[in-house]
PDB file of N, CA and C in Angstrom:
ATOM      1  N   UNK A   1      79.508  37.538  99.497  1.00  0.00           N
ATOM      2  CA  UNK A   1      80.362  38.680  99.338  1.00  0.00           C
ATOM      3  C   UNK A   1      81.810  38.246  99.524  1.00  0.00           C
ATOM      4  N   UNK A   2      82.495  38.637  98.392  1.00  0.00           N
ATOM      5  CA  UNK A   2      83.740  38.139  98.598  1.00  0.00           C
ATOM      6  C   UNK A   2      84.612  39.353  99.445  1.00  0.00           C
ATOM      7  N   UNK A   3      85.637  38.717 100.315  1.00  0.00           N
ATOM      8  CA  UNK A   3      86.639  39.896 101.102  1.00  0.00           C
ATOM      9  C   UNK A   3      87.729  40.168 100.338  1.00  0.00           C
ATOM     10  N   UNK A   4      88.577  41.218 100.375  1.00  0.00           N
ATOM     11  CA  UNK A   4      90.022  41.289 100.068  1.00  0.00           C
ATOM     12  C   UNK A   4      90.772  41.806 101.065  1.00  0.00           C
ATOM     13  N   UNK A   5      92.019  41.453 100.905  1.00  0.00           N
ATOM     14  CA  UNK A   5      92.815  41.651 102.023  1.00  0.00           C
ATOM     15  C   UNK A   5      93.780  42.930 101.540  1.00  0.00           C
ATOM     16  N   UNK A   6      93.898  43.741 102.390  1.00  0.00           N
ATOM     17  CA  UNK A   6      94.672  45.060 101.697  1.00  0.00           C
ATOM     18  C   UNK A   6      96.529  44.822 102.293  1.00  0.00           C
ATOM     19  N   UNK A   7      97.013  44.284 101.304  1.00  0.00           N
ATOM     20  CA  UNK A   7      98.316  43.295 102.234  1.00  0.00           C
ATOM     21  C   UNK A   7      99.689  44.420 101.754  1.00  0.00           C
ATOM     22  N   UNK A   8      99.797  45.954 101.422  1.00  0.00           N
ATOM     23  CA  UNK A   8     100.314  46.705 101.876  1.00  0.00           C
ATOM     24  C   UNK A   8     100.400  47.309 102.954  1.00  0.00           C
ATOM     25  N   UNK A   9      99.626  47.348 103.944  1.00  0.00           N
ATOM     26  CA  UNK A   9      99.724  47.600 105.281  1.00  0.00           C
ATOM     27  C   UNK A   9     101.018  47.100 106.274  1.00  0.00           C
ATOM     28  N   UNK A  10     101.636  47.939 106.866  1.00  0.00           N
ATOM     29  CA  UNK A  10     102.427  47.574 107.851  1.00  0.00           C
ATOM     30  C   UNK A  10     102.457  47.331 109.033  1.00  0.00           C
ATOM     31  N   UNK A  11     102.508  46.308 109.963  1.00  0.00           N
ATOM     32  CA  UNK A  11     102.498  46.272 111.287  1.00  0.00           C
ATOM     33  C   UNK A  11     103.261  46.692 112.107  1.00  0.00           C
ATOM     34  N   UNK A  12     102.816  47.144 112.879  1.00  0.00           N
ATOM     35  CA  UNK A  12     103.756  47.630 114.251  1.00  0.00           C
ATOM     36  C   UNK A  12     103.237  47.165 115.278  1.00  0.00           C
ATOM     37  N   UNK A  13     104.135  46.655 116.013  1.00  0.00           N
ATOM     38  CA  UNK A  13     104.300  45.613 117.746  1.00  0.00           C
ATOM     39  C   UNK A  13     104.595  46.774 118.846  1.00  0.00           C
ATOM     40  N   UNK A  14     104.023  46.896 119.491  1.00  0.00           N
ATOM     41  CA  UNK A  14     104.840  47.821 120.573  1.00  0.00           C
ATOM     42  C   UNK A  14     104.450  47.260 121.917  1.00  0.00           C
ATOM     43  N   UNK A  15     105.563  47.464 122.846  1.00  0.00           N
ATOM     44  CA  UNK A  15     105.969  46.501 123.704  1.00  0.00           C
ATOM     45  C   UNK A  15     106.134  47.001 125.024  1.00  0.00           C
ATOM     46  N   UNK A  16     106.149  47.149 126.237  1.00  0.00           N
ATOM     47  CA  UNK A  16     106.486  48.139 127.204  1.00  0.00           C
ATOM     48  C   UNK A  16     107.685  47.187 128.317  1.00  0.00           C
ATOM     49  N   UNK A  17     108.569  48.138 129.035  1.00  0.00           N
ATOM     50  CA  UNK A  17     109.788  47.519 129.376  1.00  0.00           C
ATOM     51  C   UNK A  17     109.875  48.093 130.385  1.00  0.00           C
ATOM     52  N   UNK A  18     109.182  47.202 131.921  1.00  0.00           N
ATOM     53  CA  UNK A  18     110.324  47.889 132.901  1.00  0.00           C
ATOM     54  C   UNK A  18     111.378  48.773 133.001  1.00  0.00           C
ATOM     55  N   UNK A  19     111.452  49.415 134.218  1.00  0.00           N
ATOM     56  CA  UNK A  19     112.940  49.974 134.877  1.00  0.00           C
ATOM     57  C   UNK A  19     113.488  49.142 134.959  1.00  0.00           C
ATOM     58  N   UNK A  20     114.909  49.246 134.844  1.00  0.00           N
ATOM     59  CA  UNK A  20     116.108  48.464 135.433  1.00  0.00           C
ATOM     60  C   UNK A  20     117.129  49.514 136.212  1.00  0.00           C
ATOM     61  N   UNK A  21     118.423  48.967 136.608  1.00  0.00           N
ATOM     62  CA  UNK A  21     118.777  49.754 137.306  1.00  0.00           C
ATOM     63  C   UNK A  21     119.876  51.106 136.628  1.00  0.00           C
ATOM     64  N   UNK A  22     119.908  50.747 135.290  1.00  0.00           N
ATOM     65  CA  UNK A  22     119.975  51.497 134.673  1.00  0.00           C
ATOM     66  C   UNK A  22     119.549  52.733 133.655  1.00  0.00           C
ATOM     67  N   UNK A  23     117.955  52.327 133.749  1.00  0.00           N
ATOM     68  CA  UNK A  23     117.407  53.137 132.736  1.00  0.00           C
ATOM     69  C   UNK A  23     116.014  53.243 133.238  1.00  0.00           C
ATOM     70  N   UNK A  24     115.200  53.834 132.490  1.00  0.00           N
ATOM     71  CA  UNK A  24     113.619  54.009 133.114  1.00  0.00           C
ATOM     72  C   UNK A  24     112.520  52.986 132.603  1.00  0.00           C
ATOM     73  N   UNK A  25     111.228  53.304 132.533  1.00  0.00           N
ATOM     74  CA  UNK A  25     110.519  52.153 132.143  1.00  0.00           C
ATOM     75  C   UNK A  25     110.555  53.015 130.614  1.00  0.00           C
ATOM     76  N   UNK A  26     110.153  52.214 129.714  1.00  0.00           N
ATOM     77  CA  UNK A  26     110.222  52.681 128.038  1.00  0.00           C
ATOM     78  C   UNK A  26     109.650  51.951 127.130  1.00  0.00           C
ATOM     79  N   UNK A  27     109.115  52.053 126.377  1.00  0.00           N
ATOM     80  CA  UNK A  27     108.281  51.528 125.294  1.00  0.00           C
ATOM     81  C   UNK A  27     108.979  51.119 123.639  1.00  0.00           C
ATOM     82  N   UNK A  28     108.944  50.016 123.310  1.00  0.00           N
ATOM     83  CA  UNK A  28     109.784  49.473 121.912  1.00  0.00           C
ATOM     84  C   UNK A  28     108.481  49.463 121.214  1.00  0.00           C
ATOM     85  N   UNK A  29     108.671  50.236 119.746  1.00  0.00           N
ATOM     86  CA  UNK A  29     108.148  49.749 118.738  1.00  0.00           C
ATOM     87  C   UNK A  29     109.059  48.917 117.521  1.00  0.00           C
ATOM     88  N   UNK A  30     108.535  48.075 116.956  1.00  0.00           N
ATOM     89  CA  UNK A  30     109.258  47.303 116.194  1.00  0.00           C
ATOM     90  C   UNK A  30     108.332  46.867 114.671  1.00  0.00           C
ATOM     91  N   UNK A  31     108.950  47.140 113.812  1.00  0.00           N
ATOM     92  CA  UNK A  31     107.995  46.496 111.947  1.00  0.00           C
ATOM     93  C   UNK A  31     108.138  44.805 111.938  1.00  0.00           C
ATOM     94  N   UNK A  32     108.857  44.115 113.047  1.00  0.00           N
ATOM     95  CA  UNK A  32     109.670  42.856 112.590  1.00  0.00           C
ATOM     96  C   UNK A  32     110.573  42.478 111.246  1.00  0.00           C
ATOM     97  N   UNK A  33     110.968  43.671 110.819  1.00  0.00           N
ATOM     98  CA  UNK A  33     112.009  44.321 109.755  1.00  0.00           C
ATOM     99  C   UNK A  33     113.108  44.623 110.261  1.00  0.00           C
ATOM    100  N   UNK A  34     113.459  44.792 111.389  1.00  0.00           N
ATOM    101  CA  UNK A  34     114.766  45.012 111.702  1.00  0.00           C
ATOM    102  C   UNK A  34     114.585  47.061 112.273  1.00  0.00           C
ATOM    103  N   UNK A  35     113.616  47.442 112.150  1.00  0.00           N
ATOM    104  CA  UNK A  35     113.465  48.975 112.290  1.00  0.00           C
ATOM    105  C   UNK A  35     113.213  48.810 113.949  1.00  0.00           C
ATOM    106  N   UNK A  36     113.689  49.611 114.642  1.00  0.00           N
ATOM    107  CA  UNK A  36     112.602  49.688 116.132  1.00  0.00           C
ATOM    108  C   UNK A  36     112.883  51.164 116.860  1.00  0.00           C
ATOM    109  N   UNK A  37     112.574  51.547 117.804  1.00  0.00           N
ATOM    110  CA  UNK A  37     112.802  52.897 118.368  1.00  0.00           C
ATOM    111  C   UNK A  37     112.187  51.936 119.763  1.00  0.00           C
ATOM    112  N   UNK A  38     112.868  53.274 120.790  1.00  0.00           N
ATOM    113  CA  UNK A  38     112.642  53.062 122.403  1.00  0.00           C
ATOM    114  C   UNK A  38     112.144  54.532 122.672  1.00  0.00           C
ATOM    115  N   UNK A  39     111.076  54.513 123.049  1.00  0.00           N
ATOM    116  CA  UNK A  39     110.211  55.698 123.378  1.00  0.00           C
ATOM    117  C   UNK A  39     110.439  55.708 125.266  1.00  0.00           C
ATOM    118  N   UNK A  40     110.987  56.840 125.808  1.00  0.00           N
ATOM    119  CA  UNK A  40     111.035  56.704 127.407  1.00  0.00           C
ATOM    120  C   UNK A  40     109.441  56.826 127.225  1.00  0.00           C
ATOM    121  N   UNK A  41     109.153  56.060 128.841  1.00  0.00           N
ATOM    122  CA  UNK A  41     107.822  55.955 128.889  1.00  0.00           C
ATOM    123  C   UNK A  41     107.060  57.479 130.164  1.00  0.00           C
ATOM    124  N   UNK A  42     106.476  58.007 129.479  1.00  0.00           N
ATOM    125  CA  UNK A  42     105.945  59.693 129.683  1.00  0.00           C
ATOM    126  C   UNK A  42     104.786  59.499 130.762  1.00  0.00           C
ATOM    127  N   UNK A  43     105.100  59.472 132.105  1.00  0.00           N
ATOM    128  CA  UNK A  43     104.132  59.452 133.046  1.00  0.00           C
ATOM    129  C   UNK A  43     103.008  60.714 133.201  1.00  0.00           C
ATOM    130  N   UNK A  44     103.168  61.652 132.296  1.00  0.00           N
ATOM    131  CA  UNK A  44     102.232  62.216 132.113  1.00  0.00           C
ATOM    132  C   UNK A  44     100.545  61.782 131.017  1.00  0.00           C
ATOM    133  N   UNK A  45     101.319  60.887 130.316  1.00  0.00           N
ATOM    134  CA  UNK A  45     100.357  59.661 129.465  1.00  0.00           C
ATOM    135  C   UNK A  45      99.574  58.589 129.944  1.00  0.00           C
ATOM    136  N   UNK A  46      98.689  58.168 129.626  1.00  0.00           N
ATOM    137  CA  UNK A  46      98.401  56.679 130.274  1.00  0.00           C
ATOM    138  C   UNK A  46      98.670  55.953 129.155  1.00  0.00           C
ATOM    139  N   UNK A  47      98.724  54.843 129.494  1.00  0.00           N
ATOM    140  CA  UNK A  47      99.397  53.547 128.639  1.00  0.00           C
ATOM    141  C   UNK A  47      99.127  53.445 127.444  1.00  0.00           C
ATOM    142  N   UNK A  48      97.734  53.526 126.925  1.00  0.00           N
ATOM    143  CA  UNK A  48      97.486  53.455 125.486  1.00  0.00           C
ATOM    144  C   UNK A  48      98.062  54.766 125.118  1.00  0.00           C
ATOM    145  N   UNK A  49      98.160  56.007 125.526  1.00  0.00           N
ATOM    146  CA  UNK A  49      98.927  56.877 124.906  1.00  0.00           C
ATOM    147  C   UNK A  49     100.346  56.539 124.284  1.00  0.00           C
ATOM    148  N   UNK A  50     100.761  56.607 125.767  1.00  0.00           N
ATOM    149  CA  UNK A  50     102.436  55.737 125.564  1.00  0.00           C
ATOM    150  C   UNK A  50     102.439  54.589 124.627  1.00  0.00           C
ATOM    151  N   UNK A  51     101.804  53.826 124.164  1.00  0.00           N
ATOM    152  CA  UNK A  51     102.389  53.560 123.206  1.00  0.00           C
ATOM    153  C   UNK A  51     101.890  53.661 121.777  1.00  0.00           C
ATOM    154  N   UNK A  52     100.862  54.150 121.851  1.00  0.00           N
ATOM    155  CA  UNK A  52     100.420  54.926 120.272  1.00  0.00           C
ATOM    156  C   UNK A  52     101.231  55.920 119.952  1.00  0.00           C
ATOM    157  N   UNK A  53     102.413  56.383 120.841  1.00  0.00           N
ATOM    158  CA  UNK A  53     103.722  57.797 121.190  1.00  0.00           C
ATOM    159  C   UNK A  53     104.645  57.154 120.154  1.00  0.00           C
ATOM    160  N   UNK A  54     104.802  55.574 120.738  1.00  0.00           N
ATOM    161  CA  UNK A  54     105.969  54.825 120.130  1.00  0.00           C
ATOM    162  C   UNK A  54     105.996  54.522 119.019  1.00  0.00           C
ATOM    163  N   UNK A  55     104.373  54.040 118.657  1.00  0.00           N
ATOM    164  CA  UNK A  55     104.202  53.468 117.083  1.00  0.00           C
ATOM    165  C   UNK A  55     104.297  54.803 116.437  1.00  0.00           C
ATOM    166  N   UNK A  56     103.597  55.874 116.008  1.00  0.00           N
ATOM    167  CA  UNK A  56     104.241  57.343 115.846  1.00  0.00           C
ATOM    168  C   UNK A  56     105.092  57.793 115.920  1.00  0.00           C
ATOM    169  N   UNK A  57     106.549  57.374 116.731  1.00  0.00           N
ATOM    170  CA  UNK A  57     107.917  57.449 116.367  1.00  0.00           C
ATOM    171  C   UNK A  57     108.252  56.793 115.418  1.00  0.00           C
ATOM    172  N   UNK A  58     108.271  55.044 115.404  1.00  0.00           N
ATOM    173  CA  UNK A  58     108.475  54.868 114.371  1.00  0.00           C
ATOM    174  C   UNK A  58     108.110  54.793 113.394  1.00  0.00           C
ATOM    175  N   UNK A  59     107.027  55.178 112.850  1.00  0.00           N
ATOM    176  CA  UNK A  59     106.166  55.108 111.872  1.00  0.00           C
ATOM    177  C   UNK A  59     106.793  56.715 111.059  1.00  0.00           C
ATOM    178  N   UNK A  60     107.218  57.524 111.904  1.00  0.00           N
ATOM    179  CA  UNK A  60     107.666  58.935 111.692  1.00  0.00           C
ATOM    180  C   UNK A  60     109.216  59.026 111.266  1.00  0.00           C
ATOM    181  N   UNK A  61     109.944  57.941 111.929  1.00  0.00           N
ATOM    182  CA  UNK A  61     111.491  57.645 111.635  1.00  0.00           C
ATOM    183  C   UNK A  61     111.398  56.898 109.917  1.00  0.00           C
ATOM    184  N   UNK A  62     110.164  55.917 110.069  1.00  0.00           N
ATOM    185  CA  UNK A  62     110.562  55.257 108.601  1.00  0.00           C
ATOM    186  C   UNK A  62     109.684  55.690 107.712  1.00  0.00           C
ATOM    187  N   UNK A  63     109.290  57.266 107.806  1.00  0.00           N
ATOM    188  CA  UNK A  63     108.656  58.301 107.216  1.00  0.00           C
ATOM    189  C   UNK A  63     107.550  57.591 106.408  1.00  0.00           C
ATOM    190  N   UNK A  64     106.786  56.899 107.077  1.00  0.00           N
ATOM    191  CA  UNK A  64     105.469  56.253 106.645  1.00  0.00           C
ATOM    192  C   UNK A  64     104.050  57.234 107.130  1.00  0.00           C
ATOM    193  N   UNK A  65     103.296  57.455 106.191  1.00  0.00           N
ATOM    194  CA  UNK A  65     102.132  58.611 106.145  1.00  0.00           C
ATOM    195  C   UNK A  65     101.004  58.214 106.726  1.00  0.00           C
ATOM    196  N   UNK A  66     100.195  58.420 107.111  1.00  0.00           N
ATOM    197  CA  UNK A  66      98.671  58.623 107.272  1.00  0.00           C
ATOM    198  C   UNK A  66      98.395  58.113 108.514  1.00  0.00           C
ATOM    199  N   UNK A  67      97.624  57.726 108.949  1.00  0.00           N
ATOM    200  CA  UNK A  67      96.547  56.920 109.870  1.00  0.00           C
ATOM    201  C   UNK A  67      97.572  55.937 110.879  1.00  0.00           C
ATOM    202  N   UNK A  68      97.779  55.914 112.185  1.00  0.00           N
ATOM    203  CA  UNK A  68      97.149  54.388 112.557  1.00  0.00           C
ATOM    204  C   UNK A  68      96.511  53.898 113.214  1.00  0.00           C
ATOM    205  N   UNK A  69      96.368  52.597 113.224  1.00  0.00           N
ATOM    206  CA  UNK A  69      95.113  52.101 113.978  1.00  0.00           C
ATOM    207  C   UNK A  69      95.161  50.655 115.082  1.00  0.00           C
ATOM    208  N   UNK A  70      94.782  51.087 115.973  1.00  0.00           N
ATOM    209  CA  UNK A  70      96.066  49.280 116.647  1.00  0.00           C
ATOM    210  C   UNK A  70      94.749  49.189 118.021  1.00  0.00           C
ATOM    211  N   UNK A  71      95.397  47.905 118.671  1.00  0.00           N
ATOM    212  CA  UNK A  71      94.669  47.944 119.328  1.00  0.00           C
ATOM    213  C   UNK A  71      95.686  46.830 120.691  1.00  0.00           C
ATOM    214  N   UNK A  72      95.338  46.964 121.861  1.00  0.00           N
ATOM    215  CA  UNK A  72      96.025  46.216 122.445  1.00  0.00           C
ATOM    216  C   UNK A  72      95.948  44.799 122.742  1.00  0.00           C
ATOM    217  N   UNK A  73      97.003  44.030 123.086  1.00  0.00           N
ATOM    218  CA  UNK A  73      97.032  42.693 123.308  1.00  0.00           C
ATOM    219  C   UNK A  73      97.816  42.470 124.612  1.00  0.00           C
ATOM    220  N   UNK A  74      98.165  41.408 125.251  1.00  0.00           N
ATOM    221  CA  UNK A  74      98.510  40.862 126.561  1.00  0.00           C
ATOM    222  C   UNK A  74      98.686  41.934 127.164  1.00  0.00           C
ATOM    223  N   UNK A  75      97.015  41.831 127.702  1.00  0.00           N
ATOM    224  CA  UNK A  75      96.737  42.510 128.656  1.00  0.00           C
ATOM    225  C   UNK A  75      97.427  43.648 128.896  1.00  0.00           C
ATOM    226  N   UNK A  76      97.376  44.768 127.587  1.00  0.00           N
ATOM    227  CA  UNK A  76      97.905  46.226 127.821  1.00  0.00           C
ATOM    228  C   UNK A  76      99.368  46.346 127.801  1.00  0.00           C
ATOM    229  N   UNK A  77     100.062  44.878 127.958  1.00  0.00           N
ATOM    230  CA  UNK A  77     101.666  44.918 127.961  1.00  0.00           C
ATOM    231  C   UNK A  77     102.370  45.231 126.494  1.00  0.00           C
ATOM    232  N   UNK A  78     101.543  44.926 125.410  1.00  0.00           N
ATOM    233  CA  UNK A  78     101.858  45.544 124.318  1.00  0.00           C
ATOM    234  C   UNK A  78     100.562  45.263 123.739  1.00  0.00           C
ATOM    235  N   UNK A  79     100.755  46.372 121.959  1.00  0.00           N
ATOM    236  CA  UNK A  79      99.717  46.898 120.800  1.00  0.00           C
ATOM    237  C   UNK A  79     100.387  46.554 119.961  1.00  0.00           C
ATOM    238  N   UNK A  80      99.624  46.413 118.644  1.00  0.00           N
ATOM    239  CA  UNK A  80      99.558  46.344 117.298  1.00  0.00           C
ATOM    240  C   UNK A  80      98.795  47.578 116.780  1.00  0.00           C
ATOM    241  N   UNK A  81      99.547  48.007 115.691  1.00  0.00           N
ATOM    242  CA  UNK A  81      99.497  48.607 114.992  1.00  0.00           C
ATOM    243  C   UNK A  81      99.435  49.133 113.569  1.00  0.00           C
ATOM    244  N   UNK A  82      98.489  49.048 112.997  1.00  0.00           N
ATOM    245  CA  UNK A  82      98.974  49.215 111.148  1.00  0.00           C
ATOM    246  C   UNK A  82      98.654  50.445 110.614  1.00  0.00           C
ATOM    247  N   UNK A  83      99.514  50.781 109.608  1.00  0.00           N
ATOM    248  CA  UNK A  83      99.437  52.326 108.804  1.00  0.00           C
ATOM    249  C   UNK A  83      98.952  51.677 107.384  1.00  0.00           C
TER     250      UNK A  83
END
């Protein structure tokens, strides 16, 4: 059986960021396109929320449709994501 690869799909990285002494803890999504958003991070969420929040911002800023689907990597510190 041969596979195909469906290579319109977009990735999304999302990343989670300490407090500092300026700001709160917050979540980056990024396309590695140069697009990204900072989602404050919503202690009413748990982590995989928070950042399936972020990829859904930006996925919503660069008005991209349907589905996504991700899953996490180092150890919960960030996800991947594709629409």
């Amino acid at each position: 059986m041969e596979r195909t690869v469906n290579t319109h799909y977009k990735a999304i990285i999302t990343k989670y960021h300490g407090p500092t002494n300026s700001r709160g803890s917050r979540i980056s999504a990024d396309d590695s396109d140069g697009n990204r958003v900072y989602v404050s991070y919503r202690h009413n969420l748990n982590s995989d929320e928070n950042h399936c929040a972020a990829a859904r911002a930006l996925a919503d800023k660069m008005n991209w449709k349907g589905n996504l689907a991700g899953g996490g990597i180092k150890n919960g510190v960030a996800f991947v994501f594709v629409s």
